[in-house]
C-alpha atoms as a PDB file:
ATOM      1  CA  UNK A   1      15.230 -27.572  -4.236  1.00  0.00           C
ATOM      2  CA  UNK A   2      12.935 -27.259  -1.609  1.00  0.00           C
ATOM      3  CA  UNK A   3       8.816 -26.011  -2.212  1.00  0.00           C
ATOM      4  CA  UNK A   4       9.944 -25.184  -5.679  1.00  0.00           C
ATOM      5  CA  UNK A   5      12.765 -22.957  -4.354  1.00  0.00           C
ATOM      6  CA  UNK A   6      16.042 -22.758  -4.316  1.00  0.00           C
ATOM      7  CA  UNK A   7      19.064 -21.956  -2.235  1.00  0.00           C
ATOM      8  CA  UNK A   8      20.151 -19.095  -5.216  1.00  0.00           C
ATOM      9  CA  UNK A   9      16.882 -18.092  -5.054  1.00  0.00           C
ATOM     10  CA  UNK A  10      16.919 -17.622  -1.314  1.00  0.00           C
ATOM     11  CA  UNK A  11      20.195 -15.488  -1.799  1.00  0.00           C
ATOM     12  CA  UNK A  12      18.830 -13.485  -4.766  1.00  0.00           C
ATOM     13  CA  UNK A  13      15.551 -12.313  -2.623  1.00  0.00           C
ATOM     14  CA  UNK A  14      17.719 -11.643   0.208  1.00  0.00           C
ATOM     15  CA  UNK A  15      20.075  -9.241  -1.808  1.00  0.00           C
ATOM     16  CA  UNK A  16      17.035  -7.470  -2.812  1.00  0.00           C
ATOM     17  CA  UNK A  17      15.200  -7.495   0.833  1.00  0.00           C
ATOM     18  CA  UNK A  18      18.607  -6.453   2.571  1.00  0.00           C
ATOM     19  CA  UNK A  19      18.846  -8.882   4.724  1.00  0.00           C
ATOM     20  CA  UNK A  20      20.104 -12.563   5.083  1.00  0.00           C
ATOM     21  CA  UNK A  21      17.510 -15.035   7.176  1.00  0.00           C
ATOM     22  CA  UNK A  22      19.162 -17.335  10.087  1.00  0.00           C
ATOM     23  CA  UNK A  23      16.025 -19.421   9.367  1.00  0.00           C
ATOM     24  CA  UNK A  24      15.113 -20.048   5.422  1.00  0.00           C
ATOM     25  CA  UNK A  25      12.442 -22.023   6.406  1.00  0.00           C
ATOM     26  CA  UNK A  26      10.420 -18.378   7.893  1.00  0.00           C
ATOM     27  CA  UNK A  27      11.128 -17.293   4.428  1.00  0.00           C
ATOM     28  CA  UNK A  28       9.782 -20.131   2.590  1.00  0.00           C
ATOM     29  CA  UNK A  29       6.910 -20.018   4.510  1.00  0.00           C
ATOM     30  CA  UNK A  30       6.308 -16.067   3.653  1.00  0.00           C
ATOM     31  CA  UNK A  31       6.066 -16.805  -0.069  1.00  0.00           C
ATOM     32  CA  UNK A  32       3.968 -19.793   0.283  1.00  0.00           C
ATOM     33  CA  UNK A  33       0.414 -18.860  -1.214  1.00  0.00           C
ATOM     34  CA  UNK A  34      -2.184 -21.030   0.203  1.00  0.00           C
ATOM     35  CA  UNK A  35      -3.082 -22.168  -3.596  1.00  0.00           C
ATOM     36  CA  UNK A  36       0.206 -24.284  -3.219  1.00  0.00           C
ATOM     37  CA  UNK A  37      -0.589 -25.431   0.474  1.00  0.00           C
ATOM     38  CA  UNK A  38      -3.932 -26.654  -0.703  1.00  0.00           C
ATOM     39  CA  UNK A  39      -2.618 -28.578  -3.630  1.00  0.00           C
ATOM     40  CA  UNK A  40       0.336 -30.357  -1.960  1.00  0.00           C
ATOM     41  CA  UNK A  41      -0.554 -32.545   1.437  1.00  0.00           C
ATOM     42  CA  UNK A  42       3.124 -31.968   2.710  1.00  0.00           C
ATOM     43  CA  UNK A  43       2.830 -28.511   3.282  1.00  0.00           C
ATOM     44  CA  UNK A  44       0.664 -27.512   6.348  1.00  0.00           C
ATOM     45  CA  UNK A  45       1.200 -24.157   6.874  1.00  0.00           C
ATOM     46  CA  UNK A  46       0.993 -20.999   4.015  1.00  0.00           C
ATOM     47  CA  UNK A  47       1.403 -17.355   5.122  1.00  0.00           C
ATOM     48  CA  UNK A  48      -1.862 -16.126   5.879  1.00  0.00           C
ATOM     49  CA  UNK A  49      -0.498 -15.827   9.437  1.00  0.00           C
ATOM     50  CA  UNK A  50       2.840 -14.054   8.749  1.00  0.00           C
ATOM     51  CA  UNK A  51       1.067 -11.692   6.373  1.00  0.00           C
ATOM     52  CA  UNK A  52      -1.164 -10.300   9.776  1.00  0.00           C
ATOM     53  CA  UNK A  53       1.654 -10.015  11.751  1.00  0.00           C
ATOM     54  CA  UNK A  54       3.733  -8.347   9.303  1.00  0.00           C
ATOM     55  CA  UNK A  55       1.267  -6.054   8.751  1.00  0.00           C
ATOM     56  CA  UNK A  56       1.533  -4.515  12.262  1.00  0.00           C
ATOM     57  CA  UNK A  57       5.022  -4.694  12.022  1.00  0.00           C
ATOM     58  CA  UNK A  58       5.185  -2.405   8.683  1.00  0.00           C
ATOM     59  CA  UNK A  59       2.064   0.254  10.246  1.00  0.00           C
ATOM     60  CA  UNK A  60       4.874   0.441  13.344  1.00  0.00           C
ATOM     61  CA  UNK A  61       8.028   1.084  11.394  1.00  0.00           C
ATOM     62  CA  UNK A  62       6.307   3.396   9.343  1.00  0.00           C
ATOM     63  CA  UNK A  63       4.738   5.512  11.802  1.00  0.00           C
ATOM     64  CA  UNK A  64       7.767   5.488  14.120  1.00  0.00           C
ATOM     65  CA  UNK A  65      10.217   6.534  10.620  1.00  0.00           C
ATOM     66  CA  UNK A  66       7.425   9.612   9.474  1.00  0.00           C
ATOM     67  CA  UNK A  67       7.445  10.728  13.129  1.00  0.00           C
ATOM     68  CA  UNK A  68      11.686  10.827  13.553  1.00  0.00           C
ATOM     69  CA  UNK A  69      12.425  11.617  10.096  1.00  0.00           C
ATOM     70  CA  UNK A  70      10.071  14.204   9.069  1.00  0.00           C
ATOM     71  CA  UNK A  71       9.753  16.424  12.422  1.00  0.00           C
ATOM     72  CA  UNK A  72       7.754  19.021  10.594  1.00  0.00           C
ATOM     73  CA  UNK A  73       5.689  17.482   9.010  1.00  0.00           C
ATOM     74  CA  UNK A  74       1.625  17.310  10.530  1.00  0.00           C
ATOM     75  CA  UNK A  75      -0.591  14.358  11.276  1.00  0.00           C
ATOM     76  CA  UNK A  76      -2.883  14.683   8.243  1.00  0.00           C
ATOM     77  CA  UNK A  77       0.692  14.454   6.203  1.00  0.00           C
ATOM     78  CA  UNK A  78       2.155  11.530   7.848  1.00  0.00           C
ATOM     79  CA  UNK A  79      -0.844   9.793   7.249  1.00  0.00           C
ATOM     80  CA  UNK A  80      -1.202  10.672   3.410  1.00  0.00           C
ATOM     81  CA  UNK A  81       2.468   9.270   3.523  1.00  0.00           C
ATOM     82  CA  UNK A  82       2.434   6.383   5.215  1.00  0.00           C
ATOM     83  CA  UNK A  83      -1.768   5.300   3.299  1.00  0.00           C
ATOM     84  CA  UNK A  84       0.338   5.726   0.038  1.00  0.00           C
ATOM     85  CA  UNK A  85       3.241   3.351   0.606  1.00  0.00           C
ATOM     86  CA  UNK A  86       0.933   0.709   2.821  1.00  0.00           C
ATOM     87  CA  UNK A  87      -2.414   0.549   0.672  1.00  0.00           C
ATOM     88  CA  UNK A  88      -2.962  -2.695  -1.106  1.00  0.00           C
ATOM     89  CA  UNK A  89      -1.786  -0.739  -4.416  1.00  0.00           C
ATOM     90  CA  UNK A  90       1.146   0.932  -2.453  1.00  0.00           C
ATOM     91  CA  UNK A  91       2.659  -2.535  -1.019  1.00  0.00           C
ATOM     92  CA  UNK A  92       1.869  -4.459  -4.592  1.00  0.00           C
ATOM     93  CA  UNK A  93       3.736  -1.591  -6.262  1.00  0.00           C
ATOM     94  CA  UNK A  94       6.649  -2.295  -4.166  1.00  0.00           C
ATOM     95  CA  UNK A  95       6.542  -5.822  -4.476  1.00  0.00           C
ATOM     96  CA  UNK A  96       6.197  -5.947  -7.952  1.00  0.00           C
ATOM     97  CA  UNK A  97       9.118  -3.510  -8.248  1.00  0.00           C
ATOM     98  CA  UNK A  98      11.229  -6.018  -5.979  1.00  0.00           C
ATOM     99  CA  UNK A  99      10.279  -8.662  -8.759  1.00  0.00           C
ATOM    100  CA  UNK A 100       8.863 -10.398  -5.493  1.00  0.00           C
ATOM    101  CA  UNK A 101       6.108 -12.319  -7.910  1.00  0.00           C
ATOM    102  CA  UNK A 102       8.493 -14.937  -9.471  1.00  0.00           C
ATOM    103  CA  UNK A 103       9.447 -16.215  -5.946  1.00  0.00           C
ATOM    104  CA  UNK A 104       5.828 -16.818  -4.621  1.00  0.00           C
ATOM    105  CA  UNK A 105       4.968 -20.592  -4.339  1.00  0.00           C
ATOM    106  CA  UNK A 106       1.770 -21.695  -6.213  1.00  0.00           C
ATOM    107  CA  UNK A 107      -0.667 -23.740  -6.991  1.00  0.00           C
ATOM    108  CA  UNK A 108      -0.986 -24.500 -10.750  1.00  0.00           C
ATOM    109  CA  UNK A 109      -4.618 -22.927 -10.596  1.00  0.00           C
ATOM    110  CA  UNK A 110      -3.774 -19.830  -9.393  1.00  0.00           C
ATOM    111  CA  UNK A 111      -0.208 -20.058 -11.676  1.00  0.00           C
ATOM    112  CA  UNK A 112      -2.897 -20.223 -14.733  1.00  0.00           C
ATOM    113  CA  UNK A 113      -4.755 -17.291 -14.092  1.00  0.00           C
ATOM    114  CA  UNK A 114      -2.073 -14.886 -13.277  1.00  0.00           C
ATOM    115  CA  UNK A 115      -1.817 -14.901  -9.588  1.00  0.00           C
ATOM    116  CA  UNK A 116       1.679 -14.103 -10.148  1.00  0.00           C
ATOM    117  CA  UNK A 117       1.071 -10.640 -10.890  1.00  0.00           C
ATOM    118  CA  UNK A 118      -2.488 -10.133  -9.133  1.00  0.00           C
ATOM    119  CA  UNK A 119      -1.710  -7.219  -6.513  1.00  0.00           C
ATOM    120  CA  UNK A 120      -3.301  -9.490  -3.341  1.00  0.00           C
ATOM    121  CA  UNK A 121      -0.890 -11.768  -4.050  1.00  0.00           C
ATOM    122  CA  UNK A 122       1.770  -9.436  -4.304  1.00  0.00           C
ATOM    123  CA  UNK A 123       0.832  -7.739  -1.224  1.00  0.00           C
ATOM    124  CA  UNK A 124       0.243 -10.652   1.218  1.00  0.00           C
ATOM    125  CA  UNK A 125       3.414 -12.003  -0.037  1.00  0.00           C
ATOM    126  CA  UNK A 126       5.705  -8.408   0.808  1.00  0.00           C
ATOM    127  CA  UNK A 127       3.676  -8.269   4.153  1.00  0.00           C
ATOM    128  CA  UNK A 128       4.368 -12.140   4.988  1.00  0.00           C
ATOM    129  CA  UNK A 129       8.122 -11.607   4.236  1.00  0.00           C
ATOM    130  CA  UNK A 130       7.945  -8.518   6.587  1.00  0.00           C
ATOM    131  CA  UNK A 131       6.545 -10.538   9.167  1.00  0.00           C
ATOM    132  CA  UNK A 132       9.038 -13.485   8.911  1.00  0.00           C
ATOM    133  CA  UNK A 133      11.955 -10.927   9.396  1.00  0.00           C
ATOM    134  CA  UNK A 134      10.398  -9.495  12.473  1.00  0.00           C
ATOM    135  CA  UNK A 135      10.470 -13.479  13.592  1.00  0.00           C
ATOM    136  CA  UNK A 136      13.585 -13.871  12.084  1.00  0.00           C
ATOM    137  CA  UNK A 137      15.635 -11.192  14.042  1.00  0.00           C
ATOM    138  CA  UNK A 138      13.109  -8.660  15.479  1.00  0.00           C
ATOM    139  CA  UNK A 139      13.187  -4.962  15.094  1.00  0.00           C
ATOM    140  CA  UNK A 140      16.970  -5.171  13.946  1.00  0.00           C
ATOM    141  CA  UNK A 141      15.660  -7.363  10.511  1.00  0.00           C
ATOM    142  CA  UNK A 142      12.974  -4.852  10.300  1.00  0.00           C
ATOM    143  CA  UNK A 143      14.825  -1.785  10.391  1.00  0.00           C
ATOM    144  CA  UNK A 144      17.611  -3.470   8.000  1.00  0.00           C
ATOM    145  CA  UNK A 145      14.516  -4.337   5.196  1.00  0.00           C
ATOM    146  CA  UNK A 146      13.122  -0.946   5.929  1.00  0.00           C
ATOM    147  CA  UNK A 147      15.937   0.715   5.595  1.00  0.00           C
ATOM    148  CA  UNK A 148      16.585  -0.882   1.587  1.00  0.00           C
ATOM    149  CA  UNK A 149      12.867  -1.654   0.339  1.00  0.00           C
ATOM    150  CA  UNK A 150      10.769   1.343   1.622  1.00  0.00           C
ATOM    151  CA  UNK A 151      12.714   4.074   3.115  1.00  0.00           C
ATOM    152  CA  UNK A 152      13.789   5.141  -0.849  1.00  0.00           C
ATOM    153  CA  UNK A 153      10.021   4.694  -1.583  1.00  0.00           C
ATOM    154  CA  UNK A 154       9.332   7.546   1.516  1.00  0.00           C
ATOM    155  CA  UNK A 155      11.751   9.816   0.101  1.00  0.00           C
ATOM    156  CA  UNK A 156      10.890   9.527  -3.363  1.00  0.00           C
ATOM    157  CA  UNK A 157       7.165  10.389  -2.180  1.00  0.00           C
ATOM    158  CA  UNK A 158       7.766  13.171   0.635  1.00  0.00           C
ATOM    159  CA  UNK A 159       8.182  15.623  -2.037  1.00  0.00           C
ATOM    160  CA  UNK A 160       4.232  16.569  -2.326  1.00  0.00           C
ATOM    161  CA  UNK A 161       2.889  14.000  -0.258  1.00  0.00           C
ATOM    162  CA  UNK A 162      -0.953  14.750  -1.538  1.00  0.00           C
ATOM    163  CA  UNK A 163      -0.030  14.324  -5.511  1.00  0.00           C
ATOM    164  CA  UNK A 164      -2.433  11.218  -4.974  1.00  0.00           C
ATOM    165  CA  UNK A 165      -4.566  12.324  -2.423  1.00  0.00           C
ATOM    166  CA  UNK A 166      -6.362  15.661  -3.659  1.00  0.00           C
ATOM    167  CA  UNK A 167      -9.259  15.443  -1.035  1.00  0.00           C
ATOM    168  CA  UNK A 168      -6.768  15.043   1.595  1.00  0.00           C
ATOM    169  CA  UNK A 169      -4.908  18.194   0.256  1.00  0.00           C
ATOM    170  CA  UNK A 170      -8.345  20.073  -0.178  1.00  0.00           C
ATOM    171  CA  UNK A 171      -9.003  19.086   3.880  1.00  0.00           C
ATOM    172  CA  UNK A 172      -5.711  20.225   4.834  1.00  0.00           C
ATOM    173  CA  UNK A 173      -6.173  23.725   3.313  1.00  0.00           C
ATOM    174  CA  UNK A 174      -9.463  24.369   4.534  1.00  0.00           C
ATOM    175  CA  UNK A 175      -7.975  24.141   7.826  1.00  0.00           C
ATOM    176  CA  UNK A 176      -5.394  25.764   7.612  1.00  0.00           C
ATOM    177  CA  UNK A 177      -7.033  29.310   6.006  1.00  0.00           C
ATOM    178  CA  UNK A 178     -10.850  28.581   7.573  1.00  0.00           C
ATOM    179  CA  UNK A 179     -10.634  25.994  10.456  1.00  0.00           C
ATOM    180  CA  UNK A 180     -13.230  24.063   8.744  1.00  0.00           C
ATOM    181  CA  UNK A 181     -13.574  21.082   6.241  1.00  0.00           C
ATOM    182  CA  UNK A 182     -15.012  21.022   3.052  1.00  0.00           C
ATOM    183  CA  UNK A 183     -18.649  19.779   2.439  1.00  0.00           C
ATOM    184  CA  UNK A 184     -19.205  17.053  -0.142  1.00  0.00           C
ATOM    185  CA  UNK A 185     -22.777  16.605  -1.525  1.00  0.00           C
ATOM    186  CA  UNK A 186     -23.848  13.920  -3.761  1.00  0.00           C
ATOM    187  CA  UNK A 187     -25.202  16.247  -6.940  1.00  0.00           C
ATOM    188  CA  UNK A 188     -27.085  12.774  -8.493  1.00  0.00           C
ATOM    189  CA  UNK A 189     -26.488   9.346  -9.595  1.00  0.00           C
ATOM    190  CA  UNK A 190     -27.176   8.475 -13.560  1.00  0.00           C
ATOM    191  CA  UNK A 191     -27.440   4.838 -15.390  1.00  0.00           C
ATOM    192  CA  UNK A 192     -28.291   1.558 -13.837  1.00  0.00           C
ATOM    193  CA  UNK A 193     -26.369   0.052 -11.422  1.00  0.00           C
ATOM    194  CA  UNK A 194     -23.944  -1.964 -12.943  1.00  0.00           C
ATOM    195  CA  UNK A 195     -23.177   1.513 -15.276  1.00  0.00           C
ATOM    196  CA  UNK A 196     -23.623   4.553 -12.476  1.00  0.00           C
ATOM    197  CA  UNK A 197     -22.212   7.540 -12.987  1.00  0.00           C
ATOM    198  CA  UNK A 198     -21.897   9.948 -10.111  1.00  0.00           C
ATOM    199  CA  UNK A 199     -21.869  13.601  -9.674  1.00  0.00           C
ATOM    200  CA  UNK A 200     -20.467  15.331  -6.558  1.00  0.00           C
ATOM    201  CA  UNK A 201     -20.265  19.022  -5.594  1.00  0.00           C
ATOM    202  CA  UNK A 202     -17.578  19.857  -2.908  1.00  0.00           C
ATOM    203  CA  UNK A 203     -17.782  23.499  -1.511  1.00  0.00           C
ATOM    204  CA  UNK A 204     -15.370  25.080   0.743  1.00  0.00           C
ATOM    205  CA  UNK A 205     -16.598  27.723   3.425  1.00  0.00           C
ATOM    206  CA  UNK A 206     -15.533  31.095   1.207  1.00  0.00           C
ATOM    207  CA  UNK A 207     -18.407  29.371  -1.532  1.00  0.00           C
ATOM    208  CA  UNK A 208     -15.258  28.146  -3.847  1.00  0.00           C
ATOM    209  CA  UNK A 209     -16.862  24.961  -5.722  1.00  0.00           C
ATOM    210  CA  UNK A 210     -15.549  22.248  -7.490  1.00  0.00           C
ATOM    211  CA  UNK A 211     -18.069  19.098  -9.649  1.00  0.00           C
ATOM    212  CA  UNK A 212     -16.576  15.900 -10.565  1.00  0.00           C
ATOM    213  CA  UNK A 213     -18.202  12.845 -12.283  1.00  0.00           C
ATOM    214  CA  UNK A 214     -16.978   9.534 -12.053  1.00  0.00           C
ATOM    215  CA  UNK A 215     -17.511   5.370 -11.834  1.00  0.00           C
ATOM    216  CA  UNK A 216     -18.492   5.717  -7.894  1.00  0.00           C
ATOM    217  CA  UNK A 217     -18.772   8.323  -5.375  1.00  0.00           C
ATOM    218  CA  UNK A 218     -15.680   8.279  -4.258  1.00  0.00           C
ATOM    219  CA  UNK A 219     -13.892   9.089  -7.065  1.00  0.00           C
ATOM    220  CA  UNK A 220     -16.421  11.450  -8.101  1.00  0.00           C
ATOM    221  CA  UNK A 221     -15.378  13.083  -4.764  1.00  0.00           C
ATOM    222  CA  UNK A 222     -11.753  12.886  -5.789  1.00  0.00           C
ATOM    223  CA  UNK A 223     -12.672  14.779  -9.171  1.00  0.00           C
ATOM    224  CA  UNK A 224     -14.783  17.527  -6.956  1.00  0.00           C
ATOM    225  CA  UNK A 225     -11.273  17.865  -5.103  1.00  0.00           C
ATOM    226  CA  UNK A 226      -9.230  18.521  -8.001  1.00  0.00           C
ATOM    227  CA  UNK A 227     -11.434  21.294  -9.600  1.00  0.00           C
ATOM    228  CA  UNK A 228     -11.666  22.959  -6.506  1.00  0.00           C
ATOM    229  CA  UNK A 229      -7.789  22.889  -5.709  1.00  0.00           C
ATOM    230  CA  UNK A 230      -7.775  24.169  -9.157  1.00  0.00           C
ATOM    231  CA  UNK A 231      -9.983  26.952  -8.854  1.00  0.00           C
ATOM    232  CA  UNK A 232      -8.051  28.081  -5.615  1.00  0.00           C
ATOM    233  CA  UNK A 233      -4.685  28.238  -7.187  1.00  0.00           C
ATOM    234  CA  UNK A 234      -6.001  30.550  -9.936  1.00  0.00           C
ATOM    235  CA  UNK A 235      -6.784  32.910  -7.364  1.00  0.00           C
END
């Protein structure tokens, strides 16, 4: 065993990444959550610094797959895409679906209080791994992963690309038909701070209106969005 890992472990991650590392110890490093480096003087290194670069790697694959794959498809789209599969909830999704949470090292603190499962950890950890394949074997590892973790999660999304995005949707449309953006205006803010509620008004340039309420402005926003989608489809 080495870092609390071992070699089946290595192979079982692999299987599910879809692709074997020349160098274990990259991969090691990828899972290890500075928690563990801080509790253990033999480790010097966690993967703070894989997780940066592996972000850049994942923004590149995924911009370059939208932009070959879906030739169709506009900016606005591509971006709604790519937000939803590399957001902090997107990539923690992904991880969590990859089980990726039982092979992160830890420290017994953060063990206790169920870093496991918390999404940041999740997320650095699926980013880190990304970026230790791109050291690994380049663009080759990267297209391999790509190709088995999040090309299925593209596909499965591509279908209406703005289910989880209604403002986005809302913008697109008022393009398309007036050339011009909704307007989102903050109707009033109730209850103390630690309680608000807001209300938003969106209105579109034909005077179609939609009011939302929620926790913060932005999803009060989000709620404006839906009504007014939904007062547009009625006709």
């Amino acid at each position: 065993m080495m870092f609390g890992l071992r070699k089946r472990d290595f192979a079982e991650l692999e299987k599910r990444l879809g692709y074997k590392f020349r160098r274990q110890e990259l991969l090691r490093q990828a899972l290890m959550h500075r928690s563990y480096r801080f509790e253990n003087e033999d480790v010097d290194k966690d993967n703070q610094r894989l997780e940066f670069l592996g972000d850049a790697v994942l923004g590149f694959m995924m911009a370059e797959y939208l932009f070959k794959s879906y030739r169709d498809m506009d900016e606005g789209k591509m971006t709604s895409l790519r937000s939803q599969i590399t957001s902090r909830k997107g990539l923690a999704r992904i991880a969590g679906e990859l089980g990726l949470g039982k092979f992160i090292l830890l420290g017994k603190g953060e063990e206790g209080s169920g870093g496991r499962k918390r999404a940041s950890s999740l997320e650095d950890a699926l980013e880190s791994v990304i970026g230790a394949a791109y050291l690994d074997g380049g663009m080759r590892a990267i297209r391999r992963l790509f190709k088995t973790v999040f090309v299925p999660e593209v596909e499965a999304l591509s279908g209406d690309v703005w289910e989880h995005n209604p403002k986005g949707k809302l913008q697109e449309y008022a393009q398309q038909k007036w050339k011009a953006g909704p307007v989102y205006h903050l109707v009033r803010r109730d209850g103390p701070a630690h309680a608000a509620r807001f209300t938003t008004k969106v209105v579109l340039p034909d005077g179609t209106e939609g009011v939302g309420e929620g926790k913060s402005k932005q999803a009060s926003e989000r709620q404006a969005a839906i009504q007014a989608l939904a007062r547009l489809e009625m006709g």
